[in-house]
C-alpha atoms as a PDB file:
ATOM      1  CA  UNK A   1     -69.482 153.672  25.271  1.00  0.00           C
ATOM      2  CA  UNK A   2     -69.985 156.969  27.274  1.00  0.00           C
ATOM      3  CA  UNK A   3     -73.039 157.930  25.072  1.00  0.00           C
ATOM      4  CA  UNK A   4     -74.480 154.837  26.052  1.00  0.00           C
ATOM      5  CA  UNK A   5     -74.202 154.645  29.266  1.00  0.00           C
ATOM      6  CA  UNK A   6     -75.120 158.126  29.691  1.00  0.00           C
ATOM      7  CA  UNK A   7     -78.580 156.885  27.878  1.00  0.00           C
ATOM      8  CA  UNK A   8     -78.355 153.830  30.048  1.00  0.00           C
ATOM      9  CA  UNK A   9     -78.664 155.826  33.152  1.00  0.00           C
ATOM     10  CA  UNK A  10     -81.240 158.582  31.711  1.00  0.00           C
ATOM     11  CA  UNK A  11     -83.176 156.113  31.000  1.00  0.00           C
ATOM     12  CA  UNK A  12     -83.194 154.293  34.494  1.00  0.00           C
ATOM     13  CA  UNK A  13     -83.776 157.773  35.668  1.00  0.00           C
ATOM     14  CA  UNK A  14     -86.926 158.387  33.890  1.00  0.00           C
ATOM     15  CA  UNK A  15     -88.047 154.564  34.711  1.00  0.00           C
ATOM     16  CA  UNK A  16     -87.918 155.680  38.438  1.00  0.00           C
ATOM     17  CA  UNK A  17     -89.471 158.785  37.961  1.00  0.00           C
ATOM     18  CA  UNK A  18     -92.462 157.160  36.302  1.00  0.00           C
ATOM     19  CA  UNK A  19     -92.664 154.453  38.988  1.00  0.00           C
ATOM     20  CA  UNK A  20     -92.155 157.260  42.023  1.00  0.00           C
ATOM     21  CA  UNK A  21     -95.338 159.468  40.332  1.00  0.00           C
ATOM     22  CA  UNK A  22     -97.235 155.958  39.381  1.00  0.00           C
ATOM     23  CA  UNK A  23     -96.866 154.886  43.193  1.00  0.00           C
ATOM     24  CA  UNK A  24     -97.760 158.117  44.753  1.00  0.00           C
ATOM     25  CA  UNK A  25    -100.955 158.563  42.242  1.00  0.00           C
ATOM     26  CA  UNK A  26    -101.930 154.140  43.924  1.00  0.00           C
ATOM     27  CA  UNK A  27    -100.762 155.793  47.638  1.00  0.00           C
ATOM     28  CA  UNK A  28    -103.400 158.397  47.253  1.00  0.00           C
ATOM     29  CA  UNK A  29    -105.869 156.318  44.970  1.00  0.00           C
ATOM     30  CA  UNK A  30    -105.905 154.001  48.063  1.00  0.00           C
ATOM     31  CA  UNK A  31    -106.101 155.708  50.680  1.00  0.00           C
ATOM     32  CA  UNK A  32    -106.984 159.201  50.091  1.00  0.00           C
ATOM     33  CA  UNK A  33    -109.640 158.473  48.106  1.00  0.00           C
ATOM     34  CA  UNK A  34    -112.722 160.578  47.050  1.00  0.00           C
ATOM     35  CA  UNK A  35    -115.350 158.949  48.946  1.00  0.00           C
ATOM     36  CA  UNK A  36    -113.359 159.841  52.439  1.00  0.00           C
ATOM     37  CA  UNK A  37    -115.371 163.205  51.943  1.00  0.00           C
ATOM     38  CA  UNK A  38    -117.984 162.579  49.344  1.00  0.00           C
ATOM     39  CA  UNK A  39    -119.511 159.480  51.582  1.00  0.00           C
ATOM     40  CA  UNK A  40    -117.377 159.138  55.217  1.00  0.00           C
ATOM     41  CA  UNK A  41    -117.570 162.928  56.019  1.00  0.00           C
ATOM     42  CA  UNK A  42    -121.305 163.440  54.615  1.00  0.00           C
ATOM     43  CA  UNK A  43    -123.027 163.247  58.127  1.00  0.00           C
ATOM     44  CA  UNK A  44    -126.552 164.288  56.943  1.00  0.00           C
ATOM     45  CA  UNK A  45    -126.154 161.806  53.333  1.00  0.00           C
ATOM     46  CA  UNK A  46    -125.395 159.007  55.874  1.00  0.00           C
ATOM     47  CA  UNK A  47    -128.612 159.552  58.128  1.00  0.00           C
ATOM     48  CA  UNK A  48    -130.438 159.577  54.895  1.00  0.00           C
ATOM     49  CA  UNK A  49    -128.491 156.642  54.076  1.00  0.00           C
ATOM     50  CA  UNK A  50    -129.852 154.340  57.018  1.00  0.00           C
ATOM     51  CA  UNK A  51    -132.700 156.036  57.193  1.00  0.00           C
ATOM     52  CA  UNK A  52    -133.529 154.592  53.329  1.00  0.00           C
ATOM     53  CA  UNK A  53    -131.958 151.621  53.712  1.00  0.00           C
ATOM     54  CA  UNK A  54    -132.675 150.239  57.243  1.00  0.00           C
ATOM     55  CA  UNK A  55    -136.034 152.056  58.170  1.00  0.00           C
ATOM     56  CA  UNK A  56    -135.917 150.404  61.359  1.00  0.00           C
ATOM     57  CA  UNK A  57    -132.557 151.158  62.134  1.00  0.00           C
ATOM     58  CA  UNK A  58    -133.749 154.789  61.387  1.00  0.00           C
ATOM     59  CA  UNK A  59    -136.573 155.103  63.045  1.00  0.00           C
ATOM     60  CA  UNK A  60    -134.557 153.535  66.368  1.00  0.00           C
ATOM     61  CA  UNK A  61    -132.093 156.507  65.624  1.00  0.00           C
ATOM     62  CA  UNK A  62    -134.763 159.175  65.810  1.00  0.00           C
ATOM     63  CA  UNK A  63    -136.300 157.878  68.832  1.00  0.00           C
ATOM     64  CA  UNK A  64    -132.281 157.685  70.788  1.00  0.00           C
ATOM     65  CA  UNK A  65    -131.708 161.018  69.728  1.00  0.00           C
ATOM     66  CA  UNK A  66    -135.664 161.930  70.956  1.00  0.00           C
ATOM     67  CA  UNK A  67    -134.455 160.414  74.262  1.00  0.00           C
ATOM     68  CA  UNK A  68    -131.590 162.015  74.383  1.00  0.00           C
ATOM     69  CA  UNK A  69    -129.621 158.939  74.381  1.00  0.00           C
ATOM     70  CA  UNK A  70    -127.240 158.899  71.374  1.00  0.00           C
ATOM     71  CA  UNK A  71    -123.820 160.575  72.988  1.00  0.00           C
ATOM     72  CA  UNK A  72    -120.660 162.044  71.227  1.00  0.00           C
ATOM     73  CA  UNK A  73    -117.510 161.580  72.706  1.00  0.00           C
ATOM     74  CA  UNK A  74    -114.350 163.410  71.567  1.00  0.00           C
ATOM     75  CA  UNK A  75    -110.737 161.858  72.855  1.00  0.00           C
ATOM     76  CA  UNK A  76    -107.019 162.065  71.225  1.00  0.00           C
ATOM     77  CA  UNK A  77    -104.971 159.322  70.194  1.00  0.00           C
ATOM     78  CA  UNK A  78    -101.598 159.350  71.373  1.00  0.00           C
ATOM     79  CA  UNK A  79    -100.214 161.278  68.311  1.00  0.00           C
ATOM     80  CA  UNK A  80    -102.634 164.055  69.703  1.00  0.00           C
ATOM     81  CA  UNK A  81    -105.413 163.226  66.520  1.00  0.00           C
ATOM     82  CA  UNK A  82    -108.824 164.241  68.238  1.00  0.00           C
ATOM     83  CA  UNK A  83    -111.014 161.178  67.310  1.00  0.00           C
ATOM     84  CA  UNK A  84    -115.244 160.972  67.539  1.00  0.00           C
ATOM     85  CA  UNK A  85    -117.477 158.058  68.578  1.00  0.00           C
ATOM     86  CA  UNK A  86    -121.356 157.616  69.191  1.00  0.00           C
ATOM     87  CA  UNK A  87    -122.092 155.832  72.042  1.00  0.00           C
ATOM     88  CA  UNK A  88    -125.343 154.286  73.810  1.00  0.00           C
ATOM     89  CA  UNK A  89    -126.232 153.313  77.331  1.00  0.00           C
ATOM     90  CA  UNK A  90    -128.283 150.150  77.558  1.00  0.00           C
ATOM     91  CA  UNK A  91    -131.296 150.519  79.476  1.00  0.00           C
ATOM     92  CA  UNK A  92    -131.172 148.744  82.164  1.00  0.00           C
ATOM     93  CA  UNK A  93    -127.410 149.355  83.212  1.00  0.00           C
ATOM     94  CA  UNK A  94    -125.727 146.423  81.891  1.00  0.00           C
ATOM     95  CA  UNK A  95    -122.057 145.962  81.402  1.00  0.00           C
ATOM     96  CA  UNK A  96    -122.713 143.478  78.511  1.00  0.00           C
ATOM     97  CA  UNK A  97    -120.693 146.188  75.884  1.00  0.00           C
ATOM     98  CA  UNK A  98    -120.514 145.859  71.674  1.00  0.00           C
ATOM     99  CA  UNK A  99    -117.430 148.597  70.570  1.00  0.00           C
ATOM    100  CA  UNK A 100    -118.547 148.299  66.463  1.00  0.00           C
ATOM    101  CA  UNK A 101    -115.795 149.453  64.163  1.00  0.00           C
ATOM    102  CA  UNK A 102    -117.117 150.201  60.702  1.00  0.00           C
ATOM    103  CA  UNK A 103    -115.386 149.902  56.884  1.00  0.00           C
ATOM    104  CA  UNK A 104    -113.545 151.809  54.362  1.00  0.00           C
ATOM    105  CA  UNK A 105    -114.930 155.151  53.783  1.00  0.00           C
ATOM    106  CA  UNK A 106    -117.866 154.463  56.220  1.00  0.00           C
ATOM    107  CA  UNK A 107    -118.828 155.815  59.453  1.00  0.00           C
ATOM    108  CA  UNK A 108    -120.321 155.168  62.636  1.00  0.00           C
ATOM    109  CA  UNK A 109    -123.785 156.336  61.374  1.00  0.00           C
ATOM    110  CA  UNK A 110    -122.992 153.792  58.603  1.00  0.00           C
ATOM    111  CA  UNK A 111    -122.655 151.095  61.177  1.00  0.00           C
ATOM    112  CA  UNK A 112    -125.551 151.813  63.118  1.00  0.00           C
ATOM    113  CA  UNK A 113    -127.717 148.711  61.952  1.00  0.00           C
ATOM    114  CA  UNK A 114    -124.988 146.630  64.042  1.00  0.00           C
ATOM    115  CA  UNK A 115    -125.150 149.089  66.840  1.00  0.00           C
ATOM    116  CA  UNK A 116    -129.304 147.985  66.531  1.00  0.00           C
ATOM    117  CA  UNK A 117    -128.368 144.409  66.792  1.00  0.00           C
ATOM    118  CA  UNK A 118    -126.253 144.990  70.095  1.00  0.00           C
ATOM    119  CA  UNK A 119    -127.969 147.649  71.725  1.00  0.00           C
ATOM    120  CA  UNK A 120    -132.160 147.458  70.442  1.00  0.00           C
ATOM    121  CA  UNK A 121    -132.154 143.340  70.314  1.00  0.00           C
ATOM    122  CA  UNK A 122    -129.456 142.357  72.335  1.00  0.00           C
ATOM    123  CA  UNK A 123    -129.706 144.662  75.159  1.00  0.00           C
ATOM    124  CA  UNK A 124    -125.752 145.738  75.250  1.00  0.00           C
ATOM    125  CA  UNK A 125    -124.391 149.442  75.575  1.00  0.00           C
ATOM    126  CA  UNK A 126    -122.295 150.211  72.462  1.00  0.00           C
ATOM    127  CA  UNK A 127    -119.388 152.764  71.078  1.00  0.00           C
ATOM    128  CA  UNK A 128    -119.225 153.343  67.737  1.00  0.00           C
ATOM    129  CA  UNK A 129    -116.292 154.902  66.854  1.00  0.00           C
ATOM    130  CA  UNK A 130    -115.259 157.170  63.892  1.00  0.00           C
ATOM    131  CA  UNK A 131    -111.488 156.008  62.818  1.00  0.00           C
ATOM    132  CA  UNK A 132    -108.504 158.146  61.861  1.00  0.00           C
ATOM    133  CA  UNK A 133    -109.797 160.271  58.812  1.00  0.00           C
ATOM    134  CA  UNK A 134    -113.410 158.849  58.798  1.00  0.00           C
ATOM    135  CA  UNK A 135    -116.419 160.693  59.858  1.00  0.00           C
ATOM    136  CA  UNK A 136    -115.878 163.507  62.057  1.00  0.00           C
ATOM    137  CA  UNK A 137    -112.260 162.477  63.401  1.00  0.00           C
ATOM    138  CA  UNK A 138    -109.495 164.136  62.382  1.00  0.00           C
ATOM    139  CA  UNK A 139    -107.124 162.727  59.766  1.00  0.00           C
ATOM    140  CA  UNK A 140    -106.368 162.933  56.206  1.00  0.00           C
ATOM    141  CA  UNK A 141    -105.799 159.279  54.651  1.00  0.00           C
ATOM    142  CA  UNK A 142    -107.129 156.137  55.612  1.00  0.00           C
ATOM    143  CA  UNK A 143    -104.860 153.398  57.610  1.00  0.00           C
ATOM    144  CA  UNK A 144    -106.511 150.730  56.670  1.00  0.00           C
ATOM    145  CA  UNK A 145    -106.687 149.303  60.032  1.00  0.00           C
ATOM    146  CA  UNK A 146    -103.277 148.976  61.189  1.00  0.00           C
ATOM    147  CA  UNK A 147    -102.596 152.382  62.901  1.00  0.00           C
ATOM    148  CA  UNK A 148    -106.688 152.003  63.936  1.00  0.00           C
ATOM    149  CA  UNK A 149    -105.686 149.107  65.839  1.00  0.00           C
ATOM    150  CA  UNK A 150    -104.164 150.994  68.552  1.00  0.00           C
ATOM    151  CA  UNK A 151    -107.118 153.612  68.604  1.00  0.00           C
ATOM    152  CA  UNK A 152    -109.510 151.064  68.638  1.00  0.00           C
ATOM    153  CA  UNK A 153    -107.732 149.703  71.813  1.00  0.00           C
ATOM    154  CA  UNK A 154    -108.058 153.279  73.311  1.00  0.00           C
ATOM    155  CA  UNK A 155    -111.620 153.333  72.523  1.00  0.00           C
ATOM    156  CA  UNK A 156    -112.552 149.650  74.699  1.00  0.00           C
ATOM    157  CA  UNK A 157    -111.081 151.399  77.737  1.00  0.00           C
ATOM    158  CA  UNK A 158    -113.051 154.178  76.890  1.00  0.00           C
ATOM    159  CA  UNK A 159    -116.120 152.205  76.881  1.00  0.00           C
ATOM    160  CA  UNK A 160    -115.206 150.269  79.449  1.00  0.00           C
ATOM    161  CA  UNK A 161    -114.864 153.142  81.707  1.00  0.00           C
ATOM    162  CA  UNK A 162    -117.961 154.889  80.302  1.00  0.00           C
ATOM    163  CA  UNK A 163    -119.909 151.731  81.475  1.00  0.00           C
ATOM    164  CA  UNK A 164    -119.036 150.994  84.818  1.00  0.00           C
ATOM    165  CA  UNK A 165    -115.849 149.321  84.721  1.00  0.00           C
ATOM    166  CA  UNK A 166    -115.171 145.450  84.610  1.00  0.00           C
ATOM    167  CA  UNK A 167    -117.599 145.588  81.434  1.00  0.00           C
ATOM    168  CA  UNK A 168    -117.560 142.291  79.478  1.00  0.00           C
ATOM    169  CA  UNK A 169    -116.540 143.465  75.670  1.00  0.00           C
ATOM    170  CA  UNK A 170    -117.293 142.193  72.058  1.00  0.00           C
ATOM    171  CA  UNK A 171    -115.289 144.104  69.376  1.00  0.00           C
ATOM    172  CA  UNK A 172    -117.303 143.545  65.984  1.00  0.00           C
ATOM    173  CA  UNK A 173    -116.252 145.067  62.780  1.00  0.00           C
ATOM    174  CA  UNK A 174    -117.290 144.845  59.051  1.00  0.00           C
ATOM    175  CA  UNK A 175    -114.662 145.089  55.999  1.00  0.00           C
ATOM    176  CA  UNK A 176    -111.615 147.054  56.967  1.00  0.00           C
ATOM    177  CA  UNK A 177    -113.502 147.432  60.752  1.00  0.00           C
ATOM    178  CA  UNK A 178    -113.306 143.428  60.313  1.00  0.00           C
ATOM    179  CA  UNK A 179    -109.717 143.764  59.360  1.00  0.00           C
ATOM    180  CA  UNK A 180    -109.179 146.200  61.948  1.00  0.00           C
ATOM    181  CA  UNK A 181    -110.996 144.033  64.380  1.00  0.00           C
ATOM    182  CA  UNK A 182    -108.468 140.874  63.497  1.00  0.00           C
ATOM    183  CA  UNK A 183    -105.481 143.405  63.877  1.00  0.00           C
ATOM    184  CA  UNK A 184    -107.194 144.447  67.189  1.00  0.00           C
ATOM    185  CA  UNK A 185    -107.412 140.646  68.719  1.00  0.00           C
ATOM    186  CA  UNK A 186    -103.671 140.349  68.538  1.00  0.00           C
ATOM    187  CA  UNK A 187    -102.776 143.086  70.797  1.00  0.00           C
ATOM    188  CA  UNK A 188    -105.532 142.815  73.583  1.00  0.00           C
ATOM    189  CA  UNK A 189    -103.471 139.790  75.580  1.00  0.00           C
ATOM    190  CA  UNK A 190    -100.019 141.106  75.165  1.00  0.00           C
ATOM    191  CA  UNK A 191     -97.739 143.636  77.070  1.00  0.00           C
ATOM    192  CA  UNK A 192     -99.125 147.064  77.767  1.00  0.00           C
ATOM    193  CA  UNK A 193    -102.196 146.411  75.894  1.00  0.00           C
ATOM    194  CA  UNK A 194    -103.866 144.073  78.119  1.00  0.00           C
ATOM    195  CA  UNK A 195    -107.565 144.532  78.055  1.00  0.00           C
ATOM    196  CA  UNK A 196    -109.449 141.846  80.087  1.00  0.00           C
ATOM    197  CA  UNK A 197    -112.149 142.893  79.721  1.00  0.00           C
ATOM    198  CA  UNK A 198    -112.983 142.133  76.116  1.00  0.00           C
ATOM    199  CA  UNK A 199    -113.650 138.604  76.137  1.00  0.00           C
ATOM    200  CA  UNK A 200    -114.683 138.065  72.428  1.00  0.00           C
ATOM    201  CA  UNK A 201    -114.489 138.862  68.417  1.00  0.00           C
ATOM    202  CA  UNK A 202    -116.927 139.257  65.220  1.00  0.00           C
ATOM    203  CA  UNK A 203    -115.181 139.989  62.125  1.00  0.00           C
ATOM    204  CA  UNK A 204    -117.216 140.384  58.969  1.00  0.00           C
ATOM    205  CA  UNK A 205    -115.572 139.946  55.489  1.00  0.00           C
ATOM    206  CA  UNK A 206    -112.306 140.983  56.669  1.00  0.00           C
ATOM    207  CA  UNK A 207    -109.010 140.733  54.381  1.00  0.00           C
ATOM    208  CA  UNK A 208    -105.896 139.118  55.177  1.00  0.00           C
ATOM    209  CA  UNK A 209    -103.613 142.083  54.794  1.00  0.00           C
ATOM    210  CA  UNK A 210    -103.772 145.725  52.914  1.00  0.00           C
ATOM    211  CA  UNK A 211    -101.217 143.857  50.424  1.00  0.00           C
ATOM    212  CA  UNK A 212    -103.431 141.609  49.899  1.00  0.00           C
ATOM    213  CA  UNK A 213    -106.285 143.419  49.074  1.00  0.00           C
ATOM    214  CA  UNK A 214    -104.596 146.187  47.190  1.00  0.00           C
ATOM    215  CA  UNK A 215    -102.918 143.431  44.926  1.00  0.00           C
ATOM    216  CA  UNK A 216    -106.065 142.165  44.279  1.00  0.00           C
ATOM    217  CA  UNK A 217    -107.698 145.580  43.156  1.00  0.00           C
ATOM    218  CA  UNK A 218    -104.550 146.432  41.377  1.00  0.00           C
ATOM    219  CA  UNK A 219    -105.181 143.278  39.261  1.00  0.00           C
ATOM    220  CA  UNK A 220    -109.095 144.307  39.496  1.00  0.00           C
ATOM    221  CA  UNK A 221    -109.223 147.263  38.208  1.00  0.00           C
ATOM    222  CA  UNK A 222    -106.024 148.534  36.280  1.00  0.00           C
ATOM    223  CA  UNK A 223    -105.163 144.725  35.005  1.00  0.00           C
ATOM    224  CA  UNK A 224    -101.308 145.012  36.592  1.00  0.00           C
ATOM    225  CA  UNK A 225     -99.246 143.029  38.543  1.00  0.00           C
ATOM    226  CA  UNK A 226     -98.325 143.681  41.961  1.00  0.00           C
ATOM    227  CA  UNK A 227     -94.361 144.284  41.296  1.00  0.00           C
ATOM    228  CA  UNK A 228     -93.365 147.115  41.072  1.00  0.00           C
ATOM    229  CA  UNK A 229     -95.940 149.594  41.647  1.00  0.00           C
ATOM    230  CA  UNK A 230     -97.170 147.630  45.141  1.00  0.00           C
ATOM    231  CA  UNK A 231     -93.771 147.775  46.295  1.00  0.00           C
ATOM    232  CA  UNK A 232     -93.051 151.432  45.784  1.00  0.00           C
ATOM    233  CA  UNK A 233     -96.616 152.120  46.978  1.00  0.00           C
ATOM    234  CA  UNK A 234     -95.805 150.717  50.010  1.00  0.00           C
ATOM    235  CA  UNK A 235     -92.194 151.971  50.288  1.00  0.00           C
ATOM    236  CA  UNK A 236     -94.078 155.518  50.146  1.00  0.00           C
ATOM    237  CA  UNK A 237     -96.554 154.552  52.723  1.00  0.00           C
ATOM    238  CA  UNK A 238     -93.408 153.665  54.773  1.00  0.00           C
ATOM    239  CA  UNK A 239     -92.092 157.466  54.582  1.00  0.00           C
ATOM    240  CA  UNK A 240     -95.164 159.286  54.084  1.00  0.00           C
ATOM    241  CA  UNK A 241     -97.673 157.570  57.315  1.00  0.00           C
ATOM    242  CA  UNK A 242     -95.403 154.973  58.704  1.00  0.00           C
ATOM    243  CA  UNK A 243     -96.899 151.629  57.848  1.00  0.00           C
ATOM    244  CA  UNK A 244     -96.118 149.492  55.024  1.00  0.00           C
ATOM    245  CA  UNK A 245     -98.818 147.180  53.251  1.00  0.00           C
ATOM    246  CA  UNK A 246     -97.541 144.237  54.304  1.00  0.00           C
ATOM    247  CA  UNK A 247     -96.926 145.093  58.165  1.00  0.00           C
ATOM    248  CA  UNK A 248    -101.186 145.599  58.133  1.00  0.00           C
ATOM    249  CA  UNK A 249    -101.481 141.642  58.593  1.00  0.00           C
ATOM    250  CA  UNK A 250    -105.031 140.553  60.143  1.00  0.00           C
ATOM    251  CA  UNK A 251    -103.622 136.973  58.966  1.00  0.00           C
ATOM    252  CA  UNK A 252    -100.408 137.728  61.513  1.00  0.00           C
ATOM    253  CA  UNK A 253    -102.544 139.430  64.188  1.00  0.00           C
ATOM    254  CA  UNK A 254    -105.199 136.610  64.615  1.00  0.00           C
ATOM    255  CA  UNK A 255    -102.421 134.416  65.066  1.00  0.00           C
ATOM    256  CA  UNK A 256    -101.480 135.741  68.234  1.00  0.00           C
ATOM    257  CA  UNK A 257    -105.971 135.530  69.228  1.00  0.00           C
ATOM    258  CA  UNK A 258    -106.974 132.681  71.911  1.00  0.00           C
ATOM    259  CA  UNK A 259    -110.069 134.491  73.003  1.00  0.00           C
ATOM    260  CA  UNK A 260    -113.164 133.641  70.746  1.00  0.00           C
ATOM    261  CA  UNK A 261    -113.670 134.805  67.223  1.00  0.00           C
ATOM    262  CA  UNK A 262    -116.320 134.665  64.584  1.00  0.00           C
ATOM    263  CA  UNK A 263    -115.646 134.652  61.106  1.00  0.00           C
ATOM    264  CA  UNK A 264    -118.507 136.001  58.581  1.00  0.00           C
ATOM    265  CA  UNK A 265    -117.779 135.938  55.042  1.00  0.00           C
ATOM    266  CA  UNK A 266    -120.514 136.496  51.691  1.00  0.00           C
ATOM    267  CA  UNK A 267    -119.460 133.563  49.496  1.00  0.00           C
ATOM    268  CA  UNK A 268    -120.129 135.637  46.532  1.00  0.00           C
ATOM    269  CA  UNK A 269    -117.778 138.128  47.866  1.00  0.00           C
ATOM    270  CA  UNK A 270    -115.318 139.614  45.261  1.00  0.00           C
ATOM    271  CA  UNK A 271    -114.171 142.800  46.919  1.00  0.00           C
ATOM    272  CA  UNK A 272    -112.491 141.192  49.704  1.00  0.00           C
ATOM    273  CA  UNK A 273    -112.479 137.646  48.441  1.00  0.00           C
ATOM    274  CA  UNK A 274    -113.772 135.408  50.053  1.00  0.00           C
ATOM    275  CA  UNK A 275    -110.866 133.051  49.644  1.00  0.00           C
ATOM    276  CA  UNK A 276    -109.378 135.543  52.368  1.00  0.00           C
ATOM    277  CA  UNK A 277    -111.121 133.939  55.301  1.00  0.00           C
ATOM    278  CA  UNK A 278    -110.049 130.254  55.214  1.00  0.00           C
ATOM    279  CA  UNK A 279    -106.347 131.225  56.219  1.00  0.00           C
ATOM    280  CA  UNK A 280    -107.526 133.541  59.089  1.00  0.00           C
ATOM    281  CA  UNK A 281    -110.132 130.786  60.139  1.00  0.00           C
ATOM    282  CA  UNK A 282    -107.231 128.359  59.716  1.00  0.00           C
ATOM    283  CA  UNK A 283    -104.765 130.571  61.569  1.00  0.00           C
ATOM    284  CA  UNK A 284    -106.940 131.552  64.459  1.00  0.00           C
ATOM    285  CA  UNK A 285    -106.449 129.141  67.510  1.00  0.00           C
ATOM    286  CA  UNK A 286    -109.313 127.798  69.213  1.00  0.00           C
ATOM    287  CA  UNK A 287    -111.870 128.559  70.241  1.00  0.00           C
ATOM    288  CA  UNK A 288    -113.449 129.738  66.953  1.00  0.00           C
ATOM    289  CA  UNK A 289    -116.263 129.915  64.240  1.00  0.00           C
ATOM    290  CA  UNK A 290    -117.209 130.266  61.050  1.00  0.00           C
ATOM    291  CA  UNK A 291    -120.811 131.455  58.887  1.00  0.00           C
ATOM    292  CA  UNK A 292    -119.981 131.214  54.867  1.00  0.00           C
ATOM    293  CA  UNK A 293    -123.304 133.384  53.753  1.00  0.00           C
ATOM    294  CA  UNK A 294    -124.450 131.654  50.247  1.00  0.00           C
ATOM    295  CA  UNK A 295    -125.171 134.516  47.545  1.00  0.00           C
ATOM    296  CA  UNK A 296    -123.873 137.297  49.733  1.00  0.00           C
ATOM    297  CA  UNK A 297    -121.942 139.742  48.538  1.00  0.00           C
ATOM    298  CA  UNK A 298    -119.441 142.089  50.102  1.00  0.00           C
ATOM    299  CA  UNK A 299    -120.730 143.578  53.728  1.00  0.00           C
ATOM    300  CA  UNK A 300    -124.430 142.853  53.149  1.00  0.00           C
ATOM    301  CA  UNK A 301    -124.512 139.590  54.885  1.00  0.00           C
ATOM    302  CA  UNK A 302    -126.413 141.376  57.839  1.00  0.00           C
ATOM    303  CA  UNK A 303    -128.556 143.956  54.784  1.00  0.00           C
ATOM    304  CA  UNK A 304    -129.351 140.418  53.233  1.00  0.00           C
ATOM    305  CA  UNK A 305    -129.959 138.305  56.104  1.00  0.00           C
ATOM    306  CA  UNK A 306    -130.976 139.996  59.578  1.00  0.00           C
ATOM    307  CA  UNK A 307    -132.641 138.067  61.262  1.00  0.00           C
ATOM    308  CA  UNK A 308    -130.342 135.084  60.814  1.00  0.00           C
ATOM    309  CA  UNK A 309    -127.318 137.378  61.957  1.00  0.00           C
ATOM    310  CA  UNK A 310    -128.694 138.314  65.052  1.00  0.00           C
ATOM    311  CA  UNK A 311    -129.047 135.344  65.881  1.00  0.00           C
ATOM    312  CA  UNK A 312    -126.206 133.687  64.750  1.00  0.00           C
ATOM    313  CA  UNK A 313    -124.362 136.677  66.529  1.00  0.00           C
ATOM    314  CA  UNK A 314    -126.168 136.551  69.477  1.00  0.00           C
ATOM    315  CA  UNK A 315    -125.817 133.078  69.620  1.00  0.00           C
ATOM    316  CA  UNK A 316    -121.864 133.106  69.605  1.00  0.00           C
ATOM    317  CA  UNK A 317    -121.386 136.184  72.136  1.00  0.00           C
ATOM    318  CA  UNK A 318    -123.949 134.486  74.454  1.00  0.00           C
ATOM    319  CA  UNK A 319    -121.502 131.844  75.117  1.00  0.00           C
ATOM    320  CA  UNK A 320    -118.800 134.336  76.210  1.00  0.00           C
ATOM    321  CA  UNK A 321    -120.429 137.595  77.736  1.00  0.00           C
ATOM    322  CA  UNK A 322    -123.225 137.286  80.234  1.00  0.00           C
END
């Protein structure tokens, strides 16, 4: 009996042991992952990158920074994390204002065909901001929006000061910025984060929560299911950064959203599914609205379909900023 439950116990012990090393290898999988410096901290790839892929976009670039008129601006967080954006003035002064929050493993250059939209067609000033571990911000891992929500926040007072004050504000984001935009919307009417001055919301392709979207790329790509290993990922995340998987809800955040959002989603989306935006569009309270993109897949819906965005896009935040 004693031999047996001595087994019994070694071999919970090495169980746990395999689980504890499996969920730290899917902690840093997720969100220390290669591309963080390969792609988000290549500065001079991700010119070349818009450049190649949006010659417009790049040729726009070269003439702001001819002009002298793409800015850097450096602030810290309140955990003291110094933090980078790119910002634009509008020509002719306007407070109309586009903060553009960009994806996993992006950057701000990388979002720069949105900042065209805002600033080149729609005539708004816009911050681009690097997030927590992106770009050339400080950080290590990514926080898959959640912890960016509150940095985000810091950078539309920014903005708002760095435009005049009483600035009208869109927050658009694609992919996690989308998610991160969502998470965003639920804190700008309550308690100490009061911003009235941002009086609407584009998300693009935007997942419900990071459990969401890690259970679906556990399932993905390693063909397991999401108990255990989610759950002692996301205890880990929980010691290691604070956050836990589940507690970085955009479907819980938008809940809490009565200014006006609009939903994008690729219908041939399989990265972030694009099952995920009917319960955020359902959750969302009025007013609202929603642009299924046939044959797009994940984040190109703008790439595939520009001149249809910006106006779709321009459409919607014409109704709420002026």
């Amino acid at each position: 009996m004693k031999k047996t439950v001595k087994y019994s116990l070694i071999a919970v012990m090495a169980v746990a042991a395999i689980l504890l090393c499996a969920g730290y290898y899917m902690l840093g999988y997720a969100l220390k992952p290669a591309e963080l410096v390969n792609r988000s901290r290549d500065i001079e790839g991700s010119l070349k990158y818009m450049a190649e892929t949006y010659p417009d976009v790049g040729r726009w670039m070269d003439s702001l920074q001819t002009a002298g008129a793409l800015h850097e601006l450096y602030i810290e967080n309140d955990e003291g994390t110094r933090l980078h954006a790119l910002y634009v003035p509008a020509a002719d002064s306007t407070r109309r204002t586009a903060v553009i929050v960009h994806g996993y493993t992006d950057n701000s250059i990388r979002m720069m065909m949105i900042g065209y939209l805002y600033s080149r067609r729609l005539g708004y000033n816009i911050l681009l901001p690097d997030l927590y571990g992106h770009g050339m911000s400080e950080g290590t891992e990514v926080q898959m929006g959640w912890k960016d929500r509150l940095d985000v926040l810091r950078w539309t007072e920014e903005a708002n000061h760095l435009f005049g004050g009483n600035t009208q504000m869109v927050v658009h984001g694609i992919s996690m910025g989308a998610a991160t935009t969502m998470m965003v919307s639920g804190e700008v009417e309550h308690g100490s984060h009061q911003q009235p001055f941002v009086k609407c919301f584009v998300e693009d392709c935007g997942y419900t929560s990071a459990w969401d979207e890690f259970r679906g790329e556990l399932k993905n790509q390693f063909h397991l299911p999401a108990f255990p290993l989610l759950h002692v990922a996301s205890a880990l995340c929980r010691w290691e950064y604070g956050w836990a998987f589940a507690e970085a809800s955009a479907l819980e955040q938008v809940r809490k959203c009565t200014l006006p959002m609009l939903f994008i989603h690729g219908d041939a989306d399989t990265f972030v599914p694009t099952w995920m935006v009917y319960p955020l569009y359902e959750a969302k309270p009025q007013p609202k609205e929603l642009w299924i993109v046939p044959g797009a897949e994940h984040a190109v819906a703008y790439k595939e379909n520009p001149e249809e965005y910006t106006a779709r896009v321009g459409g919607f935040v014409s109704k709420y900023i002026h």
